[in-house]
PDB file of N, CA and C in Angstrom:
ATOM      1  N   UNK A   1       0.821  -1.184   0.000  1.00  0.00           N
ATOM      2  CA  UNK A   1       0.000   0.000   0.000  1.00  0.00           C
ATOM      3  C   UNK A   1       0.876   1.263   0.000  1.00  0.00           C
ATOM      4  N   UNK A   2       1.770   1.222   0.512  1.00  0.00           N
ATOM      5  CA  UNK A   2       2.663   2.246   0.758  1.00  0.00           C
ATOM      6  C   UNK A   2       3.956   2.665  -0.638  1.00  0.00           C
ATOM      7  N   UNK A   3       3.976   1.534  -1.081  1.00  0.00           N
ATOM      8  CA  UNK A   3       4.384   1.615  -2.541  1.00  0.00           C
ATOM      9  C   UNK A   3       3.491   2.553  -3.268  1.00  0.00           C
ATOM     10  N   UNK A   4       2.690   2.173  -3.222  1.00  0.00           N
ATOM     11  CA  UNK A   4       1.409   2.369  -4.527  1.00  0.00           C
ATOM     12  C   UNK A   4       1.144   3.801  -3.839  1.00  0.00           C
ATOM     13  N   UNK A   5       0.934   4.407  -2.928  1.00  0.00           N
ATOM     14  CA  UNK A   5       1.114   5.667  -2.199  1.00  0.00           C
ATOM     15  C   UNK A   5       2.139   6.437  -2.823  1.00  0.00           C
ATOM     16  N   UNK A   6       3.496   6.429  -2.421  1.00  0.00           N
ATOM     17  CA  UNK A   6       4.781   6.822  -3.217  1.00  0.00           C
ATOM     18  C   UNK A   6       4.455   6.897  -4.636  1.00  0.00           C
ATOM     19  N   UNK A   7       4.256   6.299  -4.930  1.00  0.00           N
ATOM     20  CA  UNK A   7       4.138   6.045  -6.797  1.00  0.00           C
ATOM     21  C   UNK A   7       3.219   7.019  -7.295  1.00  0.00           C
ATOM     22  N   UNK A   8       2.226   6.947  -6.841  1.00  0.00           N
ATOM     23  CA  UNK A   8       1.217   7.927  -7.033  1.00  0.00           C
ATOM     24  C   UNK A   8       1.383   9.723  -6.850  1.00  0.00           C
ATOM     25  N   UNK A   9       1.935   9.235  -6.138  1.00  0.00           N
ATOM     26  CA  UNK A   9       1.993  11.352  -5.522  1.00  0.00           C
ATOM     27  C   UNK A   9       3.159  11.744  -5.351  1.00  0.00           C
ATOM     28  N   UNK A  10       4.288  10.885  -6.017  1.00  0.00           N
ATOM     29  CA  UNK A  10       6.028  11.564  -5.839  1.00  0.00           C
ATOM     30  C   UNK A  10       5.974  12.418  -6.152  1.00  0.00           C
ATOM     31  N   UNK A  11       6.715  13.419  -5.702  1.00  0.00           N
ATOM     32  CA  UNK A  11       7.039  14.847  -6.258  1.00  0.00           C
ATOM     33  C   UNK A  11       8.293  14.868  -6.938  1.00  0.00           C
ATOM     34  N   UNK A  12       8.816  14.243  -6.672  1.00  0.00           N
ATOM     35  CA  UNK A  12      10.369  14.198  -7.827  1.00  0.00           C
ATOM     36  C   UNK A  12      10.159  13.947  -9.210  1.00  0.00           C
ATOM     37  N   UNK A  13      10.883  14.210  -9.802  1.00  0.00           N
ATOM     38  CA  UNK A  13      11.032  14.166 -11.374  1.00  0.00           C
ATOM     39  C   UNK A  13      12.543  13.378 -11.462  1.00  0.00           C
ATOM     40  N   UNK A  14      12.116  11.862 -11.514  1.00  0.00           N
ATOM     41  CA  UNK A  14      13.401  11.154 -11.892  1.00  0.00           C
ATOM     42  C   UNK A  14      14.645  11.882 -12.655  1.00  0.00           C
ATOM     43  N   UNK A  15      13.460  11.899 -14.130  1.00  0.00           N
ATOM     44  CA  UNK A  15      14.468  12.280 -15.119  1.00  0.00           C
ATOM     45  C   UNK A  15      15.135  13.477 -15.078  1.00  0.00           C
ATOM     46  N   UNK A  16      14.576  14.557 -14.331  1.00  0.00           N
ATOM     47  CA  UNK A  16      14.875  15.730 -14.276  1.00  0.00           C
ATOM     48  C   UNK A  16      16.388  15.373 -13.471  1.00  0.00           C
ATOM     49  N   UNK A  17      16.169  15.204 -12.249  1.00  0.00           N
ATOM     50  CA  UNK A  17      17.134  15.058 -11.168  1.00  0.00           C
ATOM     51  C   UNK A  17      18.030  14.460 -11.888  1.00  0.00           C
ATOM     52  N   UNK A  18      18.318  12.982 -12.566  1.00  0.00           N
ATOM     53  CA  UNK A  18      19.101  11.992 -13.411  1.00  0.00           C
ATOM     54  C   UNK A  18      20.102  12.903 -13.985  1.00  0.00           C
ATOM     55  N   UNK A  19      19.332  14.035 -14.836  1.00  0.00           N
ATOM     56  CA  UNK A  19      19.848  14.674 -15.824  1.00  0.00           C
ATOM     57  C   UNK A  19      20.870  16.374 -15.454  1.00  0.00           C
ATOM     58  N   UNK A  20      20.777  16.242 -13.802  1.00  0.00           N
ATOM     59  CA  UNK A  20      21.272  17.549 -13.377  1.00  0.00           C
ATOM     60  C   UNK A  20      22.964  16.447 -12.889  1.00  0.00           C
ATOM     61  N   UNK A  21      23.221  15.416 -12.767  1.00  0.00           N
ATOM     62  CA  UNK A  21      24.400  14.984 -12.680  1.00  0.00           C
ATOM     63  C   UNK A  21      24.703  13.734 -14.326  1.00  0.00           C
ATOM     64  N   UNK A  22      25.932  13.503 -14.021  1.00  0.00           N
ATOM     65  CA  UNK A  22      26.258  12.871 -15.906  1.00  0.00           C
ATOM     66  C   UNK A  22      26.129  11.153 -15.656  1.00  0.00           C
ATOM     67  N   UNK A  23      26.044  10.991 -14.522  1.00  0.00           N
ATOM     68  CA  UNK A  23      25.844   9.635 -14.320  1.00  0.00           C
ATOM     69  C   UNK A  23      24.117   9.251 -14.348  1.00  0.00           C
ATOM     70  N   UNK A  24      23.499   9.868 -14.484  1.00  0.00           N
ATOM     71  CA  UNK A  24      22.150   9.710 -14.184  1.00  0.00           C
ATOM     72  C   UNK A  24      21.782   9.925 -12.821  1.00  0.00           C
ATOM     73  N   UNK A  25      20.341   8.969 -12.473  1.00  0.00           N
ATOM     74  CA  UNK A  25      19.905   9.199 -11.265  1.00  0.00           C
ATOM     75  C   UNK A  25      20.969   8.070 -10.256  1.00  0.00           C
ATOM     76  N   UNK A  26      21.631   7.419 -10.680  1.00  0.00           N
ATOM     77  CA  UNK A  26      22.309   6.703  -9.938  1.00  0.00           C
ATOM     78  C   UNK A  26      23.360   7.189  -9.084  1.00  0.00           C
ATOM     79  N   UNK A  27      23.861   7.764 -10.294  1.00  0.00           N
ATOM     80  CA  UNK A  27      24.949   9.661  -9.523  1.00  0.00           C
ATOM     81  C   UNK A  27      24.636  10.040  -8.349  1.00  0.00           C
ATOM     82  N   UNK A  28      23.512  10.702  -8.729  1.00  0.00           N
ATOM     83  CA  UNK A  28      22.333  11.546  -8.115  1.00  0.00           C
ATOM     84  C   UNK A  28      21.824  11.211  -6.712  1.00  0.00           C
ATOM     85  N   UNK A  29      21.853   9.802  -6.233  1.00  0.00           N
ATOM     86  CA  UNK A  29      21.403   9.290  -5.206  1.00  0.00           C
ATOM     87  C   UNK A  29      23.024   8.991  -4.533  1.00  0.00           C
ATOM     88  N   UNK A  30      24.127   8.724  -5.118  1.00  0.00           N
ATOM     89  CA  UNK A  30      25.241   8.218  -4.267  1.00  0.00           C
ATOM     90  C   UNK A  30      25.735   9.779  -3.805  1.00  0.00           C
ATOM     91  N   UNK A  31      25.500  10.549  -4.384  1.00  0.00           N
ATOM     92  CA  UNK A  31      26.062  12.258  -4.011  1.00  0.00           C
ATOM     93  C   UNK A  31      25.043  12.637  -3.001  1.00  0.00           C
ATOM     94  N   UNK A  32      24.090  12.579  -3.129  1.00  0.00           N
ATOM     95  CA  UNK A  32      22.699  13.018  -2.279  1.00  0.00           C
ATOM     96  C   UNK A  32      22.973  12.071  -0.903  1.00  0.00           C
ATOM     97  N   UNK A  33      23.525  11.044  -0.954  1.00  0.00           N
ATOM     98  CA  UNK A  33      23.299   9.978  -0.098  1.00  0.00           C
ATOM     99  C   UNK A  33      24.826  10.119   0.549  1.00  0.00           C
ATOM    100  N   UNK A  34      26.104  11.039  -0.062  1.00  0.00           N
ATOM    101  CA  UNK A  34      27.033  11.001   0.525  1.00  0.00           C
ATOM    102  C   UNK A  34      27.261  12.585   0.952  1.00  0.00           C
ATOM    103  N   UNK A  35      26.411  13.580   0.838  1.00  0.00           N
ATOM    104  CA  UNK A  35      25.862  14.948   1.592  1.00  0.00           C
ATOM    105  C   UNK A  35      25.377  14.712   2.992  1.00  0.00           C
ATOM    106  N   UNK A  36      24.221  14.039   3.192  1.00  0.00           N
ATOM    107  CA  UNK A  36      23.326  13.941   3.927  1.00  0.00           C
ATOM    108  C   UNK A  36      24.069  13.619   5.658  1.00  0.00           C
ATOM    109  N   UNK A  37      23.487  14.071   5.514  1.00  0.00           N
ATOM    110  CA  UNK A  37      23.624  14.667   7.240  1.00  0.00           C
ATOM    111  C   UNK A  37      25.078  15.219   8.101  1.00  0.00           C
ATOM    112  N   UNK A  38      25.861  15.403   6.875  1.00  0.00           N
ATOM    113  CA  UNK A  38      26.850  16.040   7.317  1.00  0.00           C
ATOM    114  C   UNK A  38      26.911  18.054   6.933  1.00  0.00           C
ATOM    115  N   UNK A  39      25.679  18.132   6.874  1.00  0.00           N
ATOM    116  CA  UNK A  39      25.255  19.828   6.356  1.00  0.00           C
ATOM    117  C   UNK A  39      25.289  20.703   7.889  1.00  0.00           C
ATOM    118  N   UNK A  40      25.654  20.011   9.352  1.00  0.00           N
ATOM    119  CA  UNK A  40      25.424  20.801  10.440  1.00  0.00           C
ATOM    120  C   UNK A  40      26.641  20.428  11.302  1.00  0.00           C
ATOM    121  N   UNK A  41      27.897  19.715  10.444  1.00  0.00           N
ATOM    122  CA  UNK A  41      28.915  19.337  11.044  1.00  0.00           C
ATOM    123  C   UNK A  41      30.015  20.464  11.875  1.00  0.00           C
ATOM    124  N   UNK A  42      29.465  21.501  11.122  1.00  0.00           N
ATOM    125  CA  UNK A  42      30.215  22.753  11.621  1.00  0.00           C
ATOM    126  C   UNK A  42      30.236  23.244  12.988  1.00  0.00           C
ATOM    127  N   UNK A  43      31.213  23.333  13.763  1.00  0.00           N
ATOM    128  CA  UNK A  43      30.867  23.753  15.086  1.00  0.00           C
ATOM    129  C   UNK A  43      30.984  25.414  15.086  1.00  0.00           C
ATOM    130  N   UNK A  44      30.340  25.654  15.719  1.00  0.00           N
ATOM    131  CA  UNK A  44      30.294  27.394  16.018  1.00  0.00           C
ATOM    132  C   UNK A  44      30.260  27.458  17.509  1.00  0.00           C
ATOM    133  N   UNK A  45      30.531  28.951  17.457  1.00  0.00           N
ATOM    134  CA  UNK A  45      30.439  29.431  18.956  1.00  0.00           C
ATOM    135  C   UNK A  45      29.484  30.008  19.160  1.00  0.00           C
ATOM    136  N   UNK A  46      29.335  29.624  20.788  1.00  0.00           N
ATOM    137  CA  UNK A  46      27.625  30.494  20.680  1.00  0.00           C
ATOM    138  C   UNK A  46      27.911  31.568  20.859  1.00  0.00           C
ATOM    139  N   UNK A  47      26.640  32.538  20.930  1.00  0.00           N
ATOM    140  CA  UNK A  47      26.661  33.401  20.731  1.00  0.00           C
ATOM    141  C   UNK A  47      25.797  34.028  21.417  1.00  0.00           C
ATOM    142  N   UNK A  48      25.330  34.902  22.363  1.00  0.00           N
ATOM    143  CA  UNK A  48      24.425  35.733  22.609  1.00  0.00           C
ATOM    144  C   UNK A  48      23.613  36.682  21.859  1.00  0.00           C
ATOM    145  N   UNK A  49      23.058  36.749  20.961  1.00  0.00           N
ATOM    146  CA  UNK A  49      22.319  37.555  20.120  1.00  0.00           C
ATOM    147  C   UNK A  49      21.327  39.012  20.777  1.00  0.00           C
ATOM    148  N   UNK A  50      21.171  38.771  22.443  1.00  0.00           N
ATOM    149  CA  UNK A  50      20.493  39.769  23.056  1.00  0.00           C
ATOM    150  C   UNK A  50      21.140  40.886  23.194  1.00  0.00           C
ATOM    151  N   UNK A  51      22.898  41.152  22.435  1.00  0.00           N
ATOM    152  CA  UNK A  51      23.571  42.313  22.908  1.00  0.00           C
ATOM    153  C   UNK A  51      22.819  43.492  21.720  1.00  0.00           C
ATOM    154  N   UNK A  52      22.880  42.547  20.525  1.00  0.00           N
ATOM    155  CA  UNK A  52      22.454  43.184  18.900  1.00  0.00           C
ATOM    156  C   UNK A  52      21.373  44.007  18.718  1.00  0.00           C
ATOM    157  N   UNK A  53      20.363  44.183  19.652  1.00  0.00           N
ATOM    158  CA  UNK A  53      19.217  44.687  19.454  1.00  0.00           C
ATOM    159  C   UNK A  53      19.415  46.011  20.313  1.00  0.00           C
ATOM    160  N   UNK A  54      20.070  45.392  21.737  1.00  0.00           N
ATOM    161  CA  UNK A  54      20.482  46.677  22.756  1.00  0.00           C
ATOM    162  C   UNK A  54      21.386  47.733  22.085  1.00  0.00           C
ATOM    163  N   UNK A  55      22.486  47.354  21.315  1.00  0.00           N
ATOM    164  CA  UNK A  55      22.905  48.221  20.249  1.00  0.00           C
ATOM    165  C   UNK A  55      22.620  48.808  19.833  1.00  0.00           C
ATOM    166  N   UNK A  56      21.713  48.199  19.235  1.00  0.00           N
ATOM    167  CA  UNK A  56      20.596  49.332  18.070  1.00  0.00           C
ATOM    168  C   UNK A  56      20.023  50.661  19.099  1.00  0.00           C
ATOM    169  N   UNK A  57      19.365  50.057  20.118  1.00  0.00           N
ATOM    170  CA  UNK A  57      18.444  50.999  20.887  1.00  0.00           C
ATOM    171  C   UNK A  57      19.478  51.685  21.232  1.00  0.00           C
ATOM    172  N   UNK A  58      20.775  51.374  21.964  1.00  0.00           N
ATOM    173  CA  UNK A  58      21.820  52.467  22.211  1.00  0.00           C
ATOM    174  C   UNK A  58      22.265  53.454  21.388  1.00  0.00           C
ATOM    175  N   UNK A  59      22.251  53.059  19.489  1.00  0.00           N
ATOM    176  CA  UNK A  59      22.813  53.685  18.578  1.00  0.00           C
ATOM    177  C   UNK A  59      21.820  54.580  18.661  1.00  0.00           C
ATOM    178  N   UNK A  60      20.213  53.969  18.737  1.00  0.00           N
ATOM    179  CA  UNK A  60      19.366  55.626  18.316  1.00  0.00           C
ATOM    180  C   UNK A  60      19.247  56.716  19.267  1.00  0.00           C
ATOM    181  N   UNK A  61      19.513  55.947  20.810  1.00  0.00           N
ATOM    182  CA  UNK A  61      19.559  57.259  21.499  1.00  0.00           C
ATOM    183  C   UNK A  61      20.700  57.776  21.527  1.00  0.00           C
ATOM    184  N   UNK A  62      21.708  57.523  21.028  1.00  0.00           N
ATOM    185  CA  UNK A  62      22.761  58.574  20.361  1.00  0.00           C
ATOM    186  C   UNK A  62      22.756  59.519  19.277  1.00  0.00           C
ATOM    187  N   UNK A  63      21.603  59.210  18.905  1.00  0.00           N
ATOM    188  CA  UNK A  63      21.415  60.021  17.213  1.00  0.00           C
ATOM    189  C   UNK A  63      21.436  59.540  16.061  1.00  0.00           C
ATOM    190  N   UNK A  64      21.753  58.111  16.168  1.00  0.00           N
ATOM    191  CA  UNK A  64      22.052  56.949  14.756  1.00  0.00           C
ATOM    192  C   UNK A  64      21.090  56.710  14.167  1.00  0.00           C
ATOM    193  N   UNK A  65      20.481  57.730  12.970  1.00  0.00           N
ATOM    194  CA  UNK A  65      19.416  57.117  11.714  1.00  0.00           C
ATOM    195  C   UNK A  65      19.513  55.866  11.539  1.00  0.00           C
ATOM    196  N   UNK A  66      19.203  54.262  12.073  1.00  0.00           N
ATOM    197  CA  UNK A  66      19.796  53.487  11.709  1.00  0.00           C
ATOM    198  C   UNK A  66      18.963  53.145  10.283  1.00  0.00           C
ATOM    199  N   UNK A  67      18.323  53.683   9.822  1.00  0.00           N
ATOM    200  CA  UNK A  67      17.328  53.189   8.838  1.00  0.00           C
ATOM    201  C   UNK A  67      18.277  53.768   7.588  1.00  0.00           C
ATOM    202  N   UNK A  68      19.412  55.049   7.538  1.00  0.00           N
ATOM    203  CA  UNK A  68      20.210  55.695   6.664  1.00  0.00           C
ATOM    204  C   UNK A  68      21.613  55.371   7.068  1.00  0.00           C
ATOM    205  N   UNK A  69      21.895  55.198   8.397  1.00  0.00           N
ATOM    206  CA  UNK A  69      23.101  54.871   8.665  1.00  0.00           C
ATOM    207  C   UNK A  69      23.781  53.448   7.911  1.00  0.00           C
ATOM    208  N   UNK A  70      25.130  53.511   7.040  1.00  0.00           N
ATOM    209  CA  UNK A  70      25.917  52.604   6.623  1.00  0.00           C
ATOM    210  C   UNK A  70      26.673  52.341   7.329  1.00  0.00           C
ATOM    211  N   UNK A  71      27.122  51.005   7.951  1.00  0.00           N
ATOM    212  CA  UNK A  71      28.548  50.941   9.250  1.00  0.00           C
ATOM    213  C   UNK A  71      29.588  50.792   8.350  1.00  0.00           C
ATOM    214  N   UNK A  72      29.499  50.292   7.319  1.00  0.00           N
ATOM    215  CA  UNK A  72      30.651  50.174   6.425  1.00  0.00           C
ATOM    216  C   UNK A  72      31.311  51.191   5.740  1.00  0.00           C
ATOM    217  N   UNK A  73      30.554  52.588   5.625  1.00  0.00           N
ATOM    218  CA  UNK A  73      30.950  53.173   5.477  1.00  0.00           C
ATOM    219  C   UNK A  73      31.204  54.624   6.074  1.00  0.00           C
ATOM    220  N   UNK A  74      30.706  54.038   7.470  1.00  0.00           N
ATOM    221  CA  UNK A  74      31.622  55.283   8.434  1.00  0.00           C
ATOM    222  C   UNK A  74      33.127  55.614   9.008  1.00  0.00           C
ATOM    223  N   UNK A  75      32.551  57.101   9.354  1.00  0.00           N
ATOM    224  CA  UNK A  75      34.496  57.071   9.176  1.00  0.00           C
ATOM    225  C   UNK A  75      35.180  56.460  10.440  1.00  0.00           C
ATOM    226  N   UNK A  76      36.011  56.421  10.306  1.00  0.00           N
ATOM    227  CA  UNK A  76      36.504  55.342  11.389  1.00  0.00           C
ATOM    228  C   UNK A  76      36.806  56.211  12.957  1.00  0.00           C
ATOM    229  N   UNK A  77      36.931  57.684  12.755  1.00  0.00           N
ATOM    230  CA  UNK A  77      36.189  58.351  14.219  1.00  0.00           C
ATOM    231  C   UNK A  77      34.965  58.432  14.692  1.00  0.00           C
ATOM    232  N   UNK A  78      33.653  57.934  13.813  1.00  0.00           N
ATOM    233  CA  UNK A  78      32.925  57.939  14.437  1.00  0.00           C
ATOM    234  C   UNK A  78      32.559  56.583  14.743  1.00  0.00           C
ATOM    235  N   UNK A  79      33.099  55.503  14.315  1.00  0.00           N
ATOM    236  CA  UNK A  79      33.349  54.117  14.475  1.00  0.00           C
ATOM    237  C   UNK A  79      33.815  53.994  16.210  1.00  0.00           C
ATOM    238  N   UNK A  80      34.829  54.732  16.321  1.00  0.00           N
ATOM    239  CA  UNK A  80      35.785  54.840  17.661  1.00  0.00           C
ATOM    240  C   UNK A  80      34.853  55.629  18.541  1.00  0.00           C
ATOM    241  N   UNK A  81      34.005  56.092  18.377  1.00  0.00           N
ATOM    242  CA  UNK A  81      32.944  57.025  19.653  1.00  0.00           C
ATOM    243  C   UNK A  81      31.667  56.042  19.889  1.00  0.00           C
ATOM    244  N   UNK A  82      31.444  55.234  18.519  1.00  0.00           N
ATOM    245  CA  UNK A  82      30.203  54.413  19.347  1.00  0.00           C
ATOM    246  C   UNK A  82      30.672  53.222  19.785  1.00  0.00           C
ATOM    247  N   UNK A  83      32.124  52.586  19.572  1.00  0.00           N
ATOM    248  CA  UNK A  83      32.749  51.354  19.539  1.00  0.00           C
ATOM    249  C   UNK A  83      33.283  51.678  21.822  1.00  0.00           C
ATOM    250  N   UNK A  84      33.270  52.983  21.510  1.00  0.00           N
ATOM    251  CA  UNK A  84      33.899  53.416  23.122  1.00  0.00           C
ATOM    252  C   UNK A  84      32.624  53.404  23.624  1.00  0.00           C
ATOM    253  N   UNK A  85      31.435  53.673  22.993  1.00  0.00           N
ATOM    254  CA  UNK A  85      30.104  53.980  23.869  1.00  0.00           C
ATOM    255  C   UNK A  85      29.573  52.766  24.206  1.00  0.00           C
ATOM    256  N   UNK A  86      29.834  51.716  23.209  1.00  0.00           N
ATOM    257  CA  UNK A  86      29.005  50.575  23.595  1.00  0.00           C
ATOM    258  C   UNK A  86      30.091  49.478  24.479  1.00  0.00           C
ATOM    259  N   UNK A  87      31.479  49.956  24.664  1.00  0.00           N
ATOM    260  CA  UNK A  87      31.953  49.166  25.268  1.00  0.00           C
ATOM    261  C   UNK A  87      31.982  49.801  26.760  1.00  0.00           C
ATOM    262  N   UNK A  88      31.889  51.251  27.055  1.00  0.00           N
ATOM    263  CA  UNK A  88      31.143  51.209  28.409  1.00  0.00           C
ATOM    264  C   UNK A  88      29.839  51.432  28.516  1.00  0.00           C
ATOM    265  N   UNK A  89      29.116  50.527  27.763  1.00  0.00           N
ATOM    266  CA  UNK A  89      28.004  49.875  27.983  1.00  0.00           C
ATOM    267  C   UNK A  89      28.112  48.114  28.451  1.00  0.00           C
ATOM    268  N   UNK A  90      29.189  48.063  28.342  1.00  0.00           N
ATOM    269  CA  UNK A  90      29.528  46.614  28.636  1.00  0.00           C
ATOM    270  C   UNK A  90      28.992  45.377  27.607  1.00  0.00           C
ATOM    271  N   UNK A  91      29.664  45.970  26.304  1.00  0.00           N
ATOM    272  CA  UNK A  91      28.925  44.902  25.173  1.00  0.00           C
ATOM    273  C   UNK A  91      30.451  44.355  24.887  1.00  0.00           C
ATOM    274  N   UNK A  92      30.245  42.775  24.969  1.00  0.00           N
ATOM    275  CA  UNK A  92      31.855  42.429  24.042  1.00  0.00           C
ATOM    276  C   UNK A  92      31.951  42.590  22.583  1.00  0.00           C
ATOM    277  N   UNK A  93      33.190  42.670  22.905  1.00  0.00           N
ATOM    278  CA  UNK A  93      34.432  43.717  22.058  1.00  0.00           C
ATOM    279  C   UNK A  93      34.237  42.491  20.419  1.00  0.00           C
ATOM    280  N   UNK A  94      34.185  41.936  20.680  1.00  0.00           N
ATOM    281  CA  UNK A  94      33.356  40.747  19.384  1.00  0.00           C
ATOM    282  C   UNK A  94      32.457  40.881  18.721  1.00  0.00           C
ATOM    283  N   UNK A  95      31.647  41.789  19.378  1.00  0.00           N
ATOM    284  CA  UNK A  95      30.074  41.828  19.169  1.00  0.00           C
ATOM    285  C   UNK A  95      29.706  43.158  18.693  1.00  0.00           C
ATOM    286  N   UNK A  96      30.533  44.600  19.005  1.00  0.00           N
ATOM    287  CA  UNK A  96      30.867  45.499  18.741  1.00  0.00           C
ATOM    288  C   UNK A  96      31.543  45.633  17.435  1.00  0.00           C
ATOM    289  N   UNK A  97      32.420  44.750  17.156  1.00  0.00           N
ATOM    290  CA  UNK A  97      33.080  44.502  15.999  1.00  0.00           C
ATOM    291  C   UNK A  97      32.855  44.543  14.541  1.00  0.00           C
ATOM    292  N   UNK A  98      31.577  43.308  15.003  1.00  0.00           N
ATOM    293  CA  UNK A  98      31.074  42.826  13.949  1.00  0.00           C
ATOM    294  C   UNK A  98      29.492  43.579  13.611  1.00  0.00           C
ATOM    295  N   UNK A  99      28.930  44.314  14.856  1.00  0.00           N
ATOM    296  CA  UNK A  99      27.775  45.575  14.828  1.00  0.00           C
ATOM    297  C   UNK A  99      28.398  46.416  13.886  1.00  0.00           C
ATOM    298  N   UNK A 100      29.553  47.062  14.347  1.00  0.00           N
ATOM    299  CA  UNK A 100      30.044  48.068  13.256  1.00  0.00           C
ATOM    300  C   UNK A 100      30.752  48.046  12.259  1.00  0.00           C
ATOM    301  N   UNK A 101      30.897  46.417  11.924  1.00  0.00           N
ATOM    302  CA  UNK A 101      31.455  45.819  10.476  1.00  0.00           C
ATOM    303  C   UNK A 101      32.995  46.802  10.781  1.00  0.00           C
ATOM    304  N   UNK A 102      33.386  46.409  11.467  1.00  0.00           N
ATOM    305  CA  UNK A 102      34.748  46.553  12.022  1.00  0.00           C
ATOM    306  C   UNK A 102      35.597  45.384  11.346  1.00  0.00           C
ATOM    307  N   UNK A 103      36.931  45.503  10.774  1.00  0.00           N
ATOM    308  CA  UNK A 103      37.511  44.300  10.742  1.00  0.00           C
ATOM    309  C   UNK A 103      37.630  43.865  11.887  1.00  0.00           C
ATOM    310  N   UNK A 104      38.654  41.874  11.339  1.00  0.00           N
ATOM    311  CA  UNK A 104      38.331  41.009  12.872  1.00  0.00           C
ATOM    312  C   UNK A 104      39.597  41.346  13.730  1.00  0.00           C
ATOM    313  N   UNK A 105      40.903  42.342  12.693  1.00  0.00           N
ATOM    314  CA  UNK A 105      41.883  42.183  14.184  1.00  0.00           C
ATOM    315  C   UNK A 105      41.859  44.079  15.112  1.00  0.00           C
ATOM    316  N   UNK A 106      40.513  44.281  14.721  1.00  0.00           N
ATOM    317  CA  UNK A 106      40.724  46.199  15.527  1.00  0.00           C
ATOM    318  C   UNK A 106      40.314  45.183  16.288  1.00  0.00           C
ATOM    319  N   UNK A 107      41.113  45.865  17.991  1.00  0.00           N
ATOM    320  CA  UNK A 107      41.271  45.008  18.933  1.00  0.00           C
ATOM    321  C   UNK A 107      40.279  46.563  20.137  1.00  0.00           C
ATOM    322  N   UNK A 108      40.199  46.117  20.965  1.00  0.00           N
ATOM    323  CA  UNK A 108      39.551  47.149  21.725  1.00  0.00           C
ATOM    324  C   UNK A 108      40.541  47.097  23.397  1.00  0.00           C
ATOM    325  N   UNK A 109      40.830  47.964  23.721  1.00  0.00           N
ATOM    326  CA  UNK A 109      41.990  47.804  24.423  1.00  0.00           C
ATOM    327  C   UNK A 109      41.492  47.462  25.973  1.00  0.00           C
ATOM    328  N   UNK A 110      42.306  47.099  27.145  1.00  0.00           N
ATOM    329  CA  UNK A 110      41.957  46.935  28.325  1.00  0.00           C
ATOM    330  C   UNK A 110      40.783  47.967  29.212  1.00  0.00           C
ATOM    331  N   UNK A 111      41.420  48.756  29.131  1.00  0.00           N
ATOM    332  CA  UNK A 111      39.879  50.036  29.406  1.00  0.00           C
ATOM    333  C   UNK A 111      39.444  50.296  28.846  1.00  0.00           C
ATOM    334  N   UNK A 112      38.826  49.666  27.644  1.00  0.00           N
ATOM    335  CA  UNK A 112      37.628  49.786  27.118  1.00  0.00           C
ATOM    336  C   UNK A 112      37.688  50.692  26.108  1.00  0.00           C
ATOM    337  N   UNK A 113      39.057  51.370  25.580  1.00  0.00           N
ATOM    338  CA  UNK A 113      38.963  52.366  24.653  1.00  0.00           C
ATOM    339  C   UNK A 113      38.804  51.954  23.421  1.00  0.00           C
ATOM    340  N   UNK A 114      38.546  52.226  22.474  1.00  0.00           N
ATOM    341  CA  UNK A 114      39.004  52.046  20.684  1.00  0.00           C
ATOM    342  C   UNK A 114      40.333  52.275  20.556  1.00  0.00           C
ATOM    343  N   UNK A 115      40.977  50.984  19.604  1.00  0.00           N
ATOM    344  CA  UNK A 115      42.117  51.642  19.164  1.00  0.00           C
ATOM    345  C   UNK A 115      42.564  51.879  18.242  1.00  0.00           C
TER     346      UNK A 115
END
């Protein structure tokens, strides 16, 4: 019953799929079948995501259009006044970084300054 189920209502297109690798669908299933489940092997670091939003709210009560503001293309003194503001706000220096599309080696110094 469960055959005849499958058969009936597949959504795949053999030939289609067959024909997107040169071996056919036979290809197609040993590549598919040698992907699979290694797509989340990556380890990452976690991350706190609750600093990213406080940012924001910090940037606008500073004056930051963030809706016009580009981080990529500010100048790098005013980079250094919100990078000092949000680090005595106590946001890590990681997280600041990558808010203001900072490269990864501007380092932020022991007291908290920009450098």
């Amino acid at each position: 019953m469960t055959d005849k189920i499958i058969s009936m209502h597949n959504f795949i297109d053999y030939n289609a799929v067959g024909q997107l690798y040169k071996g056919g669908i036979e290809t197609a299933v040993k590549v598919i079948s040698a992907n699979s489940g290694s797509e989340h092997d990556i380890p990452e670091d976690y991350e706190d995501y609750k600093a990213y939003p406080k940012m924001m709210k910090l940037a606008v009560e500073l004056g930051i259009n963030l809706r016009s503001c580009n981080f990529e293309t500010l100048q790098p003194e005013d980079k250094a006044i919100l990078a000092e503001r949000f680090s005595y706000a106590g946001f890590p220096a990681k997280q600041i970084r990558k808010f203001l599309h900072m490269a990864r080696g501007t380092q932020l110094t022991e007291n908290q300054h920009y450098k």
